[in-house]
C-alpha atoms as a PDB file:
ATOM      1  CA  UNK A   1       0.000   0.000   0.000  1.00  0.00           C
ATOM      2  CA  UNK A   2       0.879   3.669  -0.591  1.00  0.00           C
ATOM      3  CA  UNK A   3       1.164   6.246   1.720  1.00  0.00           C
ATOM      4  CA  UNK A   4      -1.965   7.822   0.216  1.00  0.00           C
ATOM      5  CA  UNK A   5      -3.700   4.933   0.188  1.00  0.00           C
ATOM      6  CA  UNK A   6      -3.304   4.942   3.806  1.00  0.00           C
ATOM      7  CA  UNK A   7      -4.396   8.647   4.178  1.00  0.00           C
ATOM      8  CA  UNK A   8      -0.817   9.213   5.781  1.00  0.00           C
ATOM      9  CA  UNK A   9       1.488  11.448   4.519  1.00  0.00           C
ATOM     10  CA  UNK A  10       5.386  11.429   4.013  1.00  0.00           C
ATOM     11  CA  UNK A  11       7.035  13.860   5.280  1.00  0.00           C
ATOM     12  CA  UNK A  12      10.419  14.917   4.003  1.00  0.00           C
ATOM     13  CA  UNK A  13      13.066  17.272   5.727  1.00  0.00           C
ATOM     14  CA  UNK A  14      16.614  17.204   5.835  1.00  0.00           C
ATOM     15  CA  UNK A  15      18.725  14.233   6.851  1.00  0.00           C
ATOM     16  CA  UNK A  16      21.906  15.157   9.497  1.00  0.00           C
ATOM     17  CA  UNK A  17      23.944  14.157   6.769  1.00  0.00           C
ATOM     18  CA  UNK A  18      22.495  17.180   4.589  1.00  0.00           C
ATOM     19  CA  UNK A  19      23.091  19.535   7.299  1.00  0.00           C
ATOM     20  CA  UNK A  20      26.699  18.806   8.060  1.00  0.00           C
ATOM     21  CA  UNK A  21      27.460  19.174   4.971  1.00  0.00           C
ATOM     22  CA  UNK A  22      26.004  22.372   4.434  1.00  0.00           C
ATOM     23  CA  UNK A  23      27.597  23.803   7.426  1.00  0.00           C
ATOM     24  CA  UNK A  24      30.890  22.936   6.114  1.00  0.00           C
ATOM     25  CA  UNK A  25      30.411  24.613   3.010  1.00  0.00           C
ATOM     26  CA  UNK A  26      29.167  27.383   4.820  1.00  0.00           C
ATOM     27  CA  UNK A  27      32.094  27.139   7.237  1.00  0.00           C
ATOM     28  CA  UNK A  28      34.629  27.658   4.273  1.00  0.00           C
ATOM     29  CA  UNK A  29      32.847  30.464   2.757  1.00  0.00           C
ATOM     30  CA  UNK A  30      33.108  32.231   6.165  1.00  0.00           C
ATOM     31  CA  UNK A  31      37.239  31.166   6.237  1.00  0.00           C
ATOM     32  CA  UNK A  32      37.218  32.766   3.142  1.00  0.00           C
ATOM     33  CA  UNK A  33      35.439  36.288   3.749  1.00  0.00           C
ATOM     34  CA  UNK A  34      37.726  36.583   6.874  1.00  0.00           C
ATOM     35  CA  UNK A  35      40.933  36.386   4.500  1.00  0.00           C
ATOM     36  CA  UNK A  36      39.551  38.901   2.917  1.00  0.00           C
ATOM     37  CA  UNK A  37      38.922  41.008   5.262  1.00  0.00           C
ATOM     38  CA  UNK A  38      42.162  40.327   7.512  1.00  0.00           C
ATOM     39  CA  UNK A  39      43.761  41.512   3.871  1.00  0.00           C
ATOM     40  CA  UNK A  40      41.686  44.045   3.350  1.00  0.00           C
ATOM     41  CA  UNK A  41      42.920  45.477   6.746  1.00  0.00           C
ATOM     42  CA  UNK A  42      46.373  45.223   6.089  1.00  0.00           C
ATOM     43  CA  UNK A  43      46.326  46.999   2.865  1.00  0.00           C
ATOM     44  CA  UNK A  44      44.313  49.974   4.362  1.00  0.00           C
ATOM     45  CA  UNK A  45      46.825  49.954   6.878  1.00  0.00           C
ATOM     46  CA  UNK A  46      49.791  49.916   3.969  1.00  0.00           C
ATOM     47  CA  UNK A  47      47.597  52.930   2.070  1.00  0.00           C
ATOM     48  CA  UNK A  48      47.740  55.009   5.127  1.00  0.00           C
ATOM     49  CA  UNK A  49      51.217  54.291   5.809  1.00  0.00           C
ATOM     50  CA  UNK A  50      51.867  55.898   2.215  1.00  0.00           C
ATOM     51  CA  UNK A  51      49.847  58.690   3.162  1.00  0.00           C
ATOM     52  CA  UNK A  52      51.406  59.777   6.043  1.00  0.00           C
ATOM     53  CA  UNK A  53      55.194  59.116   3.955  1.00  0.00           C
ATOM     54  CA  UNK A  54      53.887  61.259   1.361  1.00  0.00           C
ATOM     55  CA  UNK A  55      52.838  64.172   3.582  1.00  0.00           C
ATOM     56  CA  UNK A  56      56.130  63.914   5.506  1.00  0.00           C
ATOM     57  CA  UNK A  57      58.223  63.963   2.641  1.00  0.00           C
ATOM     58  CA  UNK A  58      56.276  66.814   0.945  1.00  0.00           C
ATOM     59  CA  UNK A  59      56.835  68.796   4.216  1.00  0.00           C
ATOM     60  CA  UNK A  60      60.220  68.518   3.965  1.00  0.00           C
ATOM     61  CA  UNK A  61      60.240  69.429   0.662  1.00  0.00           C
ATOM     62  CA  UNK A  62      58.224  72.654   1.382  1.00  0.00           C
ATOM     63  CA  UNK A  63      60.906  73.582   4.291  1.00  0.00           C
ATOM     64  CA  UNK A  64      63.488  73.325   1.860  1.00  0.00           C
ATOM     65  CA  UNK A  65      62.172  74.964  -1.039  1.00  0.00           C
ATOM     66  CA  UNK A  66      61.650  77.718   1.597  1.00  0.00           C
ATOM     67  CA  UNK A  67      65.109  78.132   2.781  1.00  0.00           C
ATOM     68  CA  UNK A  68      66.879  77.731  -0.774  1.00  0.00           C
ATOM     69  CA  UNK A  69      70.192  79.475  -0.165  1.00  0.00           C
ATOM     70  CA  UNK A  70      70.660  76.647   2.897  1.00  0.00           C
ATOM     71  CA  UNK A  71      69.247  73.815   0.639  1.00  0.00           C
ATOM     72  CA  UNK A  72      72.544  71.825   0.655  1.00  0.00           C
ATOM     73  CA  UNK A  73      72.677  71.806   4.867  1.00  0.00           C
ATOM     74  CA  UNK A  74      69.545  69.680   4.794  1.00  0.00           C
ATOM     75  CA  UNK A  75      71.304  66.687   3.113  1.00  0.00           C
ATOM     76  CA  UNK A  76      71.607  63.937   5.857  1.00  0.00           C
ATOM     77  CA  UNK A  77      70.163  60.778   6.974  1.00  0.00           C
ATOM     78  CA  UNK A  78      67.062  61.282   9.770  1.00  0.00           C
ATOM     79  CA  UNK A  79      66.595  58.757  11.966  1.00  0.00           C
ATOM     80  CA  UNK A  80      64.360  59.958  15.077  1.00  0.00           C
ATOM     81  CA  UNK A  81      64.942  58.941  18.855  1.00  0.00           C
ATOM     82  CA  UNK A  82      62.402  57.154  21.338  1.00  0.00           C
ATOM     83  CA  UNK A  83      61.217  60.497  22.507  1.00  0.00           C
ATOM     84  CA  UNK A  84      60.699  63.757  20.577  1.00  0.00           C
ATOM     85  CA  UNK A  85      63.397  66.342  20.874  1.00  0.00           C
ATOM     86  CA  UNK A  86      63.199  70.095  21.938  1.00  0.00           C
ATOM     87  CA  UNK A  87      63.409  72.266  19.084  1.00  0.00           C
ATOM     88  CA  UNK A  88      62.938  75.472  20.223  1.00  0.00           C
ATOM     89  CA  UNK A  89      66.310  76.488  21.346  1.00  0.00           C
ATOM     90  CA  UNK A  90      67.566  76.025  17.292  1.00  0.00           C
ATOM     91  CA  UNK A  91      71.179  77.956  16.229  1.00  0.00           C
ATOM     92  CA  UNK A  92      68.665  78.713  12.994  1.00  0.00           C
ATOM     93  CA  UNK A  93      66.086  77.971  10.857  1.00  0.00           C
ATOM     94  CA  UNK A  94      67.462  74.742   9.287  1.00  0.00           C
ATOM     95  CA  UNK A  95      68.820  72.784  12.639  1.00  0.00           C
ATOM     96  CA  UNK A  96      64.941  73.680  13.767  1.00  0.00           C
ATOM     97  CA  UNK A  97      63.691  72.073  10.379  1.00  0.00           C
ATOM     98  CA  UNK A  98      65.862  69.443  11.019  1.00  0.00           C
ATOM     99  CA  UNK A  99      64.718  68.412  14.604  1.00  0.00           C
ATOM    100  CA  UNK A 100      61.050  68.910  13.343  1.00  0.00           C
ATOM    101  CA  UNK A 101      61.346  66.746  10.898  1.00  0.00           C
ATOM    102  CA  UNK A 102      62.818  64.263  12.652  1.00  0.00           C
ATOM    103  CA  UNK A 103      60.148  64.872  15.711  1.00  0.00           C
ATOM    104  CA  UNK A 104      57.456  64.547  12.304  1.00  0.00           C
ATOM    105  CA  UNK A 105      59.410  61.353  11.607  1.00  0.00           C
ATOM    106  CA  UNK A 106      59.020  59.821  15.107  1.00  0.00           C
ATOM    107  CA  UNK A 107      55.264  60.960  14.969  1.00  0.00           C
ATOM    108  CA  UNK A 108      55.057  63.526  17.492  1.00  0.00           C
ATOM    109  CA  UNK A 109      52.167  65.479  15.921  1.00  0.00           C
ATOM    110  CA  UNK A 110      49.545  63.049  16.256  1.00  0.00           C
ATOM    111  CA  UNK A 111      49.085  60.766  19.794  1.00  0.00           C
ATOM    112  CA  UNK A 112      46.755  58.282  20.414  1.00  0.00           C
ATOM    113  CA  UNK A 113      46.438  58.121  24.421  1.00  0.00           C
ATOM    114  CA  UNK A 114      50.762  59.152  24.314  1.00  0.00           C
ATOM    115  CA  UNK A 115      51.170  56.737  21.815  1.00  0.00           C
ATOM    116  CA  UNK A 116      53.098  58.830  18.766  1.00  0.00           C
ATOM    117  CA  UNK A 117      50.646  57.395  15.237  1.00  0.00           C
ATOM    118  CA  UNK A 118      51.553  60.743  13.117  1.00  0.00           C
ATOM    119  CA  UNK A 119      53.941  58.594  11.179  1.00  0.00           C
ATOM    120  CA  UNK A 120      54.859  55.171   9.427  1.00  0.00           C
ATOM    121  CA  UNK A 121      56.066  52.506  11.384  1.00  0.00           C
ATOM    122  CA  UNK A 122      60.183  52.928  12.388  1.00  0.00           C
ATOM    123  CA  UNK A 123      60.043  55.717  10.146  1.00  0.00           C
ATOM    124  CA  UNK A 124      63.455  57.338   8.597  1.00  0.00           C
ATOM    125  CA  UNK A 125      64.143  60.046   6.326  1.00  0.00           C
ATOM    126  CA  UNK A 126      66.928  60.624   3.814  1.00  0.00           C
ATOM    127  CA  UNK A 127      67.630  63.848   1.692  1.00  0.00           C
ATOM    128  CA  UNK A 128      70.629  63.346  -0.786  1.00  0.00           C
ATOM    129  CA  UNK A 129      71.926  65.913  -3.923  1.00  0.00           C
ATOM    130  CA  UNK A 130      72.554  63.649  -6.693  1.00  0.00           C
ATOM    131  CA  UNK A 131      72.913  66.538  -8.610  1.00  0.00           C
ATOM    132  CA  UNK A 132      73.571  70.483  -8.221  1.00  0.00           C
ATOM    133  CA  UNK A 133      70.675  72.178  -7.394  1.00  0.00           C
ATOM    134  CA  UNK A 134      68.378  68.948  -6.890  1.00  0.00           C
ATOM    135  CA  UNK A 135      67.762  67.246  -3.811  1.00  0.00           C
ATOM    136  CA  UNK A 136      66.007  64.334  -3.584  1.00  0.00           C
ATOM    137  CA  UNK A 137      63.771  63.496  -0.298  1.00  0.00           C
ATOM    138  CA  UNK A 138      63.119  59.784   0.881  1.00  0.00           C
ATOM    139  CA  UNK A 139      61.219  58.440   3.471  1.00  0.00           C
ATOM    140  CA  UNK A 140      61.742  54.801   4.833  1.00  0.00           C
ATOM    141  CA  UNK A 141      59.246  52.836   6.513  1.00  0.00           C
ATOM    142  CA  UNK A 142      58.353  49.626   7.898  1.00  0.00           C
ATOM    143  CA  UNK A 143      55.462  47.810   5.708  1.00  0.00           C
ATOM    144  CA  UNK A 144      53.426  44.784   6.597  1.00  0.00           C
ATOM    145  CA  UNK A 145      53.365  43.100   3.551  1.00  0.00           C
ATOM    146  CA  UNK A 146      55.632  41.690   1.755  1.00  0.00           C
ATOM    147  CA  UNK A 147      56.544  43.208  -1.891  1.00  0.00           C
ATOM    148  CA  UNK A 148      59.631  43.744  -4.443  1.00  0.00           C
ATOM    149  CA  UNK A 149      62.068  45.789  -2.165  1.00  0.00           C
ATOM    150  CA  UNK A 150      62.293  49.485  -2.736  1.00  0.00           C
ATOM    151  CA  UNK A 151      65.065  50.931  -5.315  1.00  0.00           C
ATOM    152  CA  UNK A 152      66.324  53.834  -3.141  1.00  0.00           C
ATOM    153  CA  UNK A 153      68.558  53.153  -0.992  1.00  0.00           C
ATOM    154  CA  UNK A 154      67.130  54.934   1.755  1.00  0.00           C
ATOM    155  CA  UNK A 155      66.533  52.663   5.117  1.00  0.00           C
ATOM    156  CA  UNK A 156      68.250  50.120   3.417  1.00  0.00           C
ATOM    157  CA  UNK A 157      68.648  47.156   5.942  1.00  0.00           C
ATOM    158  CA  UNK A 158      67.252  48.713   8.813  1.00  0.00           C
ATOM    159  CA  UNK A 159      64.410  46.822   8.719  1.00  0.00           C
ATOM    160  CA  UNK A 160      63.091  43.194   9.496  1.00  0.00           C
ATOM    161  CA  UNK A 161      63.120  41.931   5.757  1.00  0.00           C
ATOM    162  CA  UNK A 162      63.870  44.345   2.327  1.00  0.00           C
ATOM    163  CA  UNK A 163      61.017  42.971   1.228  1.00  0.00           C
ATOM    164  CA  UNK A 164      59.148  45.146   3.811  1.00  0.00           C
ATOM    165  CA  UNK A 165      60.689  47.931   3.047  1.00  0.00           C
ATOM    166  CA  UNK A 166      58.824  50.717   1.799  1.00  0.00           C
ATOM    167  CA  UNK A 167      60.059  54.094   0.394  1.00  0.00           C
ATOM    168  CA  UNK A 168      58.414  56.927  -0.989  1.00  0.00           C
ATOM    169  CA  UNK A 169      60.920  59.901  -2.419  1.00  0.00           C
ATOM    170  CA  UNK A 170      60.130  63.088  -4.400  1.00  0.00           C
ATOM    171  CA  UNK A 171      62.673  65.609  -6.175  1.00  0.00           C
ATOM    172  CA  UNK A 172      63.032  69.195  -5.538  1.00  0.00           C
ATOM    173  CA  UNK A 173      64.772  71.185  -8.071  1.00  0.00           C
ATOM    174  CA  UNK A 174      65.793  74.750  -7.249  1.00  0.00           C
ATOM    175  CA  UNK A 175      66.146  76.580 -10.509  1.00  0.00           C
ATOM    176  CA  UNK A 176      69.358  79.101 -10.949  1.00  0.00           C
ATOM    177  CA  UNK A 177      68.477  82.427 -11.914  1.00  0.00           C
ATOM    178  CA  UNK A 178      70.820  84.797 -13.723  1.00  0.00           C
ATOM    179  CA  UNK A 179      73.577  81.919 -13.465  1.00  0.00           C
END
């Protein structure tokens, strides 16, 4: 005899089996959104990293290009301290650049709860004069994740892997007029 015959009904639903199985496809889907999201993180990280590089680097760039007869005196490496230095007593206007920058560097400007976060991670700064009249303005950081290492040789080796290291650099050419 059937089930209708009968006047009972089957019912269907879904078998343990059925279930497990779709909770470890879902389980794998959800493995997979938090990769992406744990990458997604790290790359907003690396973005803002490069944002506060660039905005360094262009502020040195500015304090130079303001001071033009003392260009050449800003050549150096910058590596800052643990703790931001005084800069008020400066002999002049370019050892004051000079220990703001490397304050800027260190990430003195911006605190979260005394925590300096104005700046990339083990941030360094290099200006060199491969040239007369241009100078050329590198900042070295610290990155997260692995890439091709960085062609200047700015913060080269002071840092975990070279693969790590990150470096953004702009050039400042000061023109010579009636030369």
């Amino acid at each position: 005899m059937t089930a209708a015959a009968t006047g009972r009904r089957i019912e269907r639903g879904f078998s343990l089996l059925e279930i497990l199985i779709a909770l470890v496809v879902l389980a794998f889907g959800m493995l997979s959104l938090a990769r992406g999201v744990g990458r997604a993180t790290q790359t907003e990280f690396e973005a803002s990293q490069r944002a506060q590089a660039i905005a360094i680097a262009q502020e040195m760039t500015d304090r130079i290009n303001s001071n033009r007869k003392e260009a050449a005196r800003y050549v150096g490496d910058y590596v800052p301290g643990t703790t931001a230095e005084d800069c008020a007593g400066g002999a002049d206007q370019v050892a004051r650049d000079k220990c703001e920058w490397t304050n800027r560097l260190l990430g003195t400007d911006t605190l979260d709860d005394e925590k300096t976060i104005g700046a990339p991670l083990a941030a360094r700064g290099c200006i060199t004069q491969p040239a007369p009249n241009v100078y050329l303005v590198a900042v070295a950081w610290q990155g997260v994740i692995p890439t091709a290492a960085a062609d200047s040789p700015c913060g080269e080796g002071q840092f975990d892997r070279e693969e790590n290291r990150r470096v953004f650099s702009t050039v400042l050419q000061i023109a010579q007029l009636g030369a």
